[in-house]
Protein backbone atom coordinates (compact mmCIF):
# COMPACT_ATOMS: atom_id res chain seq x y z
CA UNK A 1 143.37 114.01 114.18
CA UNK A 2 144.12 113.69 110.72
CA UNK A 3 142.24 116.14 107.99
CA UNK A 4 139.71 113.79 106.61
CA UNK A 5 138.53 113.27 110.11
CA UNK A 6 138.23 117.45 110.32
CA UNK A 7 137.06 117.47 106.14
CA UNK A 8 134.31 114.67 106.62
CA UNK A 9 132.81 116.38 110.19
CA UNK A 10 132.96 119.99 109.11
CA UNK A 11 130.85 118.51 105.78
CA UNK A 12 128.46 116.76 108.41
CA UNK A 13 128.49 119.83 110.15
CA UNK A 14 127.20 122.01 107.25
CA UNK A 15 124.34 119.49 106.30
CA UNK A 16 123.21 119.07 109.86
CA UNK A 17 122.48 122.60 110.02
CA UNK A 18 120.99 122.68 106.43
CA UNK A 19 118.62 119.69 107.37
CA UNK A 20 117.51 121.25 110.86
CA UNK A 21 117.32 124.81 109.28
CA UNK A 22 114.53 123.82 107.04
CA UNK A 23 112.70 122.39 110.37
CA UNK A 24 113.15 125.06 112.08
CA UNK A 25 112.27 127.52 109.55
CA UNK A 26 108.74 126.03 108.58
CA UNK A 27 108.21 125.04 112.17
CA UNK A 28 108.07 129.56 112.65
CA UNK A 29 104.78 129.36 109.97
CA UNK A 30 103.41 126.84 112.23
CA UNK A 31 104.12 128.74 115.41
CA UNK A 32 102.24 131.54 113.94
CA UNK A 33 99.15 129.77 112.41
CA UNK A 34 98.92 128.26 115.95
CA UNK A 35 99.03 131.76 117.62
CA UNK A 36 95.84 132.80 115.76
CA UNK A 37 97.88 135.23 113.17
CA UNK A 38 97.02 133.57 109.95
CA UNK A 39 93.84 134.76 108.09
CA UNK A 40 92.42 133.62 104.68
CA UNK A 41 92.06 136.34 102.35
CA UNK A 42 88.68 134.33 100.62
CA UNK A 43 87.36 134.33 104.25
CA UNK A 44 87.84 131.08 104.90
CA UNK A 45 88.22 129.80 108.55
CA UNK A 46 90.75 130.23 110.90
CA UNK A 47 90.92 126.38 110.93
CA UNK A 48 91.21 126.06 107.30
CA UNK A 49 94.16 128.69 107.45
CA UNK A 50 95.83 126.87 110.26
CA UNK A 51 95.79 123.70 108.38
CA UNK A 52 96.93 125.21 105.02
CA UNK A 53 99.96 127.26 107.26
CA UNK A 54 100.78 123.18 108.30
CA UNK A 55 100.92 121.87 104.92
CA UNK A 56 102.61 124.94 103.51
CA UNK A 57 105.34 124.19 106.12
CA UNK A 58 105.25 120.99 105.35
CA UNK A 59 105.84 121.21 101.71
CA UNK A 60 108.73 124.26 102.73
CA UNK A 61 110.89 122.00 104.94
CA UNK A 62 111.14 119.39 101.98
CA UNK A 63 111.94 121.90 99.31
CA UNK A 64 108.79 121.47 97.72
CA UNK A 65 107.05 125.36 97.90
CA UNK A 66 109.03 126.50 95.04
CA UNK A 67 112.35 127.10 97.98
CA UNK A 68 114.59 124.76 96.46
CA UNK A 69 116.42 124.01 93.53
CA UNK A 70 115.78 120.11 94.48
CA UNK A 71 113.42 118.34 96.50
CA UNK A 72 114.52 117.00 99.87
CA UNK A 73 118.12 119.10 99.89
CA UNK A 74 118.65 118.70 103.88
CA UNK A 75 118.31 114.74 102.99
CA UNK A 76 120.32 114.66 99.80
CA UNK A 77 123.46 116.33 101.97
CA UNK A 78 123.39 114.36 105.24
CA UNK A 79 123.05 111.30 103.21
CA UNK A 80 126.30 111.89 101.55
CA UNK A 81 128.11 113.72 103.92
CA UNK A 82 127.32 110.84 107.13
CA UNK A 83 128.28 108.30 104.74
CA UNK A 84 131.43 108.95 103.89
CA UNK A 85 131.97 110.30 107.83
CA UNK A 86 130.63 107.04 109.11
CA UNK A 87 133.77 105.14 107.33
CA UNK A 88 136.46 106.01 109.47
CA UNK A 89 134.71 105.81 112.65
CA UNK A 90 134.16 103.54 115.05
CA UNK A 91 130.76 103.03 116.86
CA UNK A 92 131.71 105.15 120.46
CA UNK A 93 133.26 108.06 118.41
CA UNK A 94 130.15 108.16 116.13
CA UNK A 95 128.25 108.34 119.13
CA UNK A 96 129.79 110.57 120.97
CA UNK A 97 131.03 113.11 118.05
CA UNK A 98 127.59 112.81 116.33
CA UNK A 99 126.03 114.10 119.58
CA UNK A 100 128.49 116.99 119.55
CA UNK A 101 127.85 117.92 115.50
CA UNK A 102 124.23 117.42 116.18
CA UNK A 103 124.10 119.72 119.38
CA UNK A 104 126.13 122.60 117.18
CA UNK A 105 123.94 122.03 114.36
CA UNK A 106 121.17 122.98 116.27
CA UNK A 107 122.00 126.04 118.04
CA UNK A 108 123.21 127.43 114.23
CA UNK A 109 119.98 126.69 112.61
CA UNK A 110 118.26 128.11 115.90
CA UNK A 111 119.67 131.07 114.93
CA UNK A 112 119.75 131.14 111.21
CA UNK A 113 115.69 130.32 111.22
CA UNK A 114 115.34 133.91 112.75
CA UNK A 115 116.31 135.73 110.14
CA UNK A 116 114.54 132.62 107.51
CA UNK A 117 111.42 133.38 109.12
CA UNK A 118 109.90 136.89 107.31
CA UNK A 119 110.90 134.37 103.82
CA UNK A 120 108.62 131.69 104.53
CA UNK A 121 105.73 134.45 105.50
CA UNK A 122 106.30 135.71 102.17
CA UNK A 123 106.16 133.37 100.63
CA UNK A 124 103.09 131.87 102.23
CA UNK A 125 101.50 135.21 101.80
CA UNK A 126 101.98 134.63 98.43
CA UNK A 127 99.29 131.63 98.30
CA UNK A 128 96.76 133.97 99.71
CA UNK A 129 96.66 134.31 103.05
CA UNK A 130 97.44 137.59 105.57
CA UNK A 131 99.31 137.43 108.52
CA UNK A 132 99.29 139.89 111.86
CA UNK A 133 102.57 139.36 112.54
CA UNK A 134 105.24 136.63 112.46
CA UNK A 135 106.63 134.13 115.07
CA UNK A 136 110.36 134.43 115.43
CA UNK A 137 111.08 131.00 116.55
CA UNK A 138 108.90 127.60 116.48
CA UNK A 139 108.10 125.50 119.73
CA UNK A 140 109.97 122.71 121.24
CA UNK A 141 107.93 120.47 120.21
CA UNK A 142 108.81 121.40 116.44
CA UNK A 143 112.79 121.19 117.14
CA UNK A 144 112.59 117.72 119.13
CA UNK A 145 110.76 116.81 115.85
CA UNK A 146 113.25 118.06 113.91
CA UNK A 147 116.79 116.64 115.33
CA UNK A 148 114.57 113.32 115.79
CA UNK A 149 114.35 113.31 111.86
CA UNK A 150 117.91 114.15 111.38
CA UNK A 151 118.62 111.15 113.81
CA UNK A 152 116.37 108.47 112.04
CA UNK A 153 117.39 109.60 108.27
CA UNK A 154 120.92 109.62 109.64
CA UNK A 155 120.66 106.17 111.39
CA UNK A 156 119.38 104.91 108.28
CA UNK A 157 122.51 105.92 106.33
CA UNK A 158 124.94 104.48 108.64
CA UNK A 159 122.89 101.06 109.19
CA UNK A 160 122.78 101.08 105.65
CA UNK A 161 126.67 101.36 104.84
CA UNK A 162 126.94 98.43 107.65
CA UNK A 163 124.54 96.14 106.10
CA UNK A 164 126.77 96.43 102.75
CA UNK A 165 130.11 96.16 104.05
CA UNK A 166 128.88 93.20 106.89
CA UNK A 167 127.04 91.89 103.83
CA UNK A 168 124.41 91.38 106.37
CA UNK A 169 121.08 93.53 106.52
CA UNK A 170 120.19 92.96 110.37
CA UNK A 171 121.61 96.44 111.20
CA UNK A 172 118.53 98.23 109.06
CA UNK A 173 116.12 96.74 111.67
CA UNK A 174 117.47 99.98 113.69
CA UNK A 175 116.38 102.66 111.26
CA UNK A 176 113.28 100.42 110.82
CA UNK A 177 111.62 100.70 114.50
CA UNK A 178 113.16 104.75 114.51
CA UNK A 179 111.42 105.15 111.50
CA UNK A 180 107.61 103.68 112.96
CA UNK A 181 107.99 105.98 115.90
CA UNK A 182 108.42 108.88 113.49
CA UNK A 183 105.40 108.34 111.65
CA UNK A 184 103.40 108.38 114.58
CA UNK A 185 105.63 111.64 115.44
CA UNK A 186 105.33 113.96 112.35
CA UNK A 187 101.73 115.26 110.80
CA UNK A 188 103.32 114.67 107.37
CA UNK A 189 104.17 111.34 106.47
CA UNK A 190 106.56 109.71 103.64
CA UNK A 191 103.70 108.81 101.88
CA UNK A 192 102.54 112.15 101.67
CA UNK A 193 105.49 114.19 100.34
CA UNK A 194 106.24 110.97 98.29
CA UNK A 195 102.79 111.01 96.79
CA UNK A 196 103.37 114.86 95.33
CA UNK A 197 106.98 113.84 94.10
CA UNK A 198 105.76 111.18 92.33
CA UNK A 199 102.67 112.93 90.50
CA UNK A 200 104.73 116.32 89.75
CA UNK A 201 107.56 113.98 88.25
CA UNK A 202 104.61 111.86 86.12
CA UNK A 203 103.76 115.43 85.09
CA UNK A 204 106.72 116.39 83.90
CA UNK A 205 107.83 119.19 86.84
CA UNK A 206 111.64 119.58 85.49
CA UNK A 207 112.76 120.05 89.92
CA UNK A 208 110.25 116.62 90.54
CA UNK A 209 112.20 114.55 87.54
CA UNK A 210 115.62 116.04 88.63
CA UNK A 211 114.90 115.27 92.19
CA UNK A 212 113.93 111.86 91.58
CA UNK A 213 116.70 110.71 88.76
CA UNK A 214 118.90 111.86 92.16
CA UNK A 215 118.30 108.97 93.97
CA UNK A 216 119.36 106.38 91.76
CA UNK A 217 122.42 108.37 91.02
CA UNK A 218 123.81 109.20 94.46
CA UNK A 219 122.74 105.93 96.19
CA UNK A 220 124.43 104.29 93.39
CA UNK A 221 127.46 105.88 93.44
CA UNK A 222 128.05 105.87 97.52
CA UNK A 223 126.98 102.17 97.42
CA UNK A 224 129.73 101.63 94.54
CA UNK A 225 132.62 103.65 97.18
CA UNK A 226 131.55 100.67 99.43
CA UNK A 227 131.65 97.93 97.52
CA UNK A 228 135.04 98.64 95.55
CA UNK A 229 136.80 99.26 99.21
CA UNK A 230 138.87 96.00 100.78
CA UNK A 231 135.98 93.92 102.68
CA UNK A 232 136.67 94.04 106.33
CA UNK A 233 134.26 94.76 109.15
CA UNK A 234 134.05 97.87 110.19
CA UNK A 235 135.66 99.16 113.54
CA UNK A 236 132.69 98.46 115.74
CA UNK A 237 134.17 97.18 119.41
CA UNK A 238 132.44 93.80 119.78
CA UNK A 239 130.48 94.64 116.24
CA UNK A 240 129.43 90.88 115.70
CA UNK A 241 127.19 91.08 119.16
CA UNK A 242 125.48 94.08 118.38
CA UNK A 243 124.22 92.81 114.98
């Protein structure tokens, strides 16, 4: 095993564990809010605090409570860090070694969302709300939702760096029917997070506009890798059937 093999999984590795961390994390507020810990300060109902401890954790996982330098930092990493992993590998090792990273991942933000759990009390408190006490972990339900995520926005960045170098698009009708499911999934949709981003950037939010001039950028650059590199199909065994 040579060391961009080791370089390019270790890097996958580290952004795995960023992405599920933030899942994990907000999934702890949720935990709680379900519990019956979460009280308005203004007296509002223990409804209306459960559904504000949802969006909170909603906004949290995606970098957008104020936790993050940029919005969306789990997605920015795995994005760059699967594409350049997904180059050298063929379609059984992906498989097979992205169940293995993803199964590590997992366990490490398991246990690093412990200790991230008093933060995102704090800084919920913060928007006016009291809390009994504080969940240490979130449910299972949370986590599946979680490494499902990871799984669709990483299918979509592999599918996506096939459809360039086969010069052929079919393979983003994968990420397409992954991506359905997850809407029906997750209580906070793309339209929803996308819908903030877009009005904080209109308004001038310097972490929004950053965020956003991001994009462009890094999909522009990894697309460029792809396109300057020798055309040849990738080593898929039997790629032209599955496609």
């Amino acid at each position: 095993m040579n060391r961009r093999f080791l370089v390019t999984a270790a890097l996958v590795l580290i952004a795995c564990t960023l992405f599920l961390w933030m899942f994990f994390a907000a999934a702890t507020l949720e935990r709680t809010a379900d519990l019956g810990l979460i009280f308005a300060s203004d007296g509002a109902s223990g409804e209306d605090a459960r559904a504000a401890a949802y969006e909170f954790a909603a906004r949290w996982r995606h970098g957008m409570s104020g936790n993050s330098p940029i919005y969306m930092p789990g997605f920015f990493a795995t994005a760059i860090a699967i594409w350049f992993w997904c180059a050298t590998r063929g379609l059984p090792r992906m498989l097979v070694e992205g169940a293995i990273l993803i199964a590590i991942a997992s366990c490490c933000a398991t246990l690093l969302s412990i200790f991230a759990a008093p933060w995102i009390m704090a800084d919920f408190r913060a928007q006016g709300f009291v809390a009994a006490d504080t969940a240490s972990s979130g449910t299972w339900v949370a986590f599946a939702q979680g490494v499902y995520s990871l799984l669709t926005w990483g299918t979509l960045i592999i599918a996506s760096r096939w459809s360039i170098k086969l010069r052929f698009p079919k393979p983003l009708l994968i990420p397409l029917v992954l991506n359905l499911v997850l809407a029906l999934v997750r209580p906070w949709t793309v339209a929803d997070f996308t819908s903030q981003w877009m009005r904080e950037a209109l308004n001038g939010k310097p972490v929004a506009v950053v965020s956003f001039l991001l994009i462009p950028i890094i999909a522009g650059l990894i697309a460029w890798v792809e396109l300057r590199s020798p055309r040849k199909r990738p080593r898929l065994h039997n790629a032209g059937k599955i496609f």
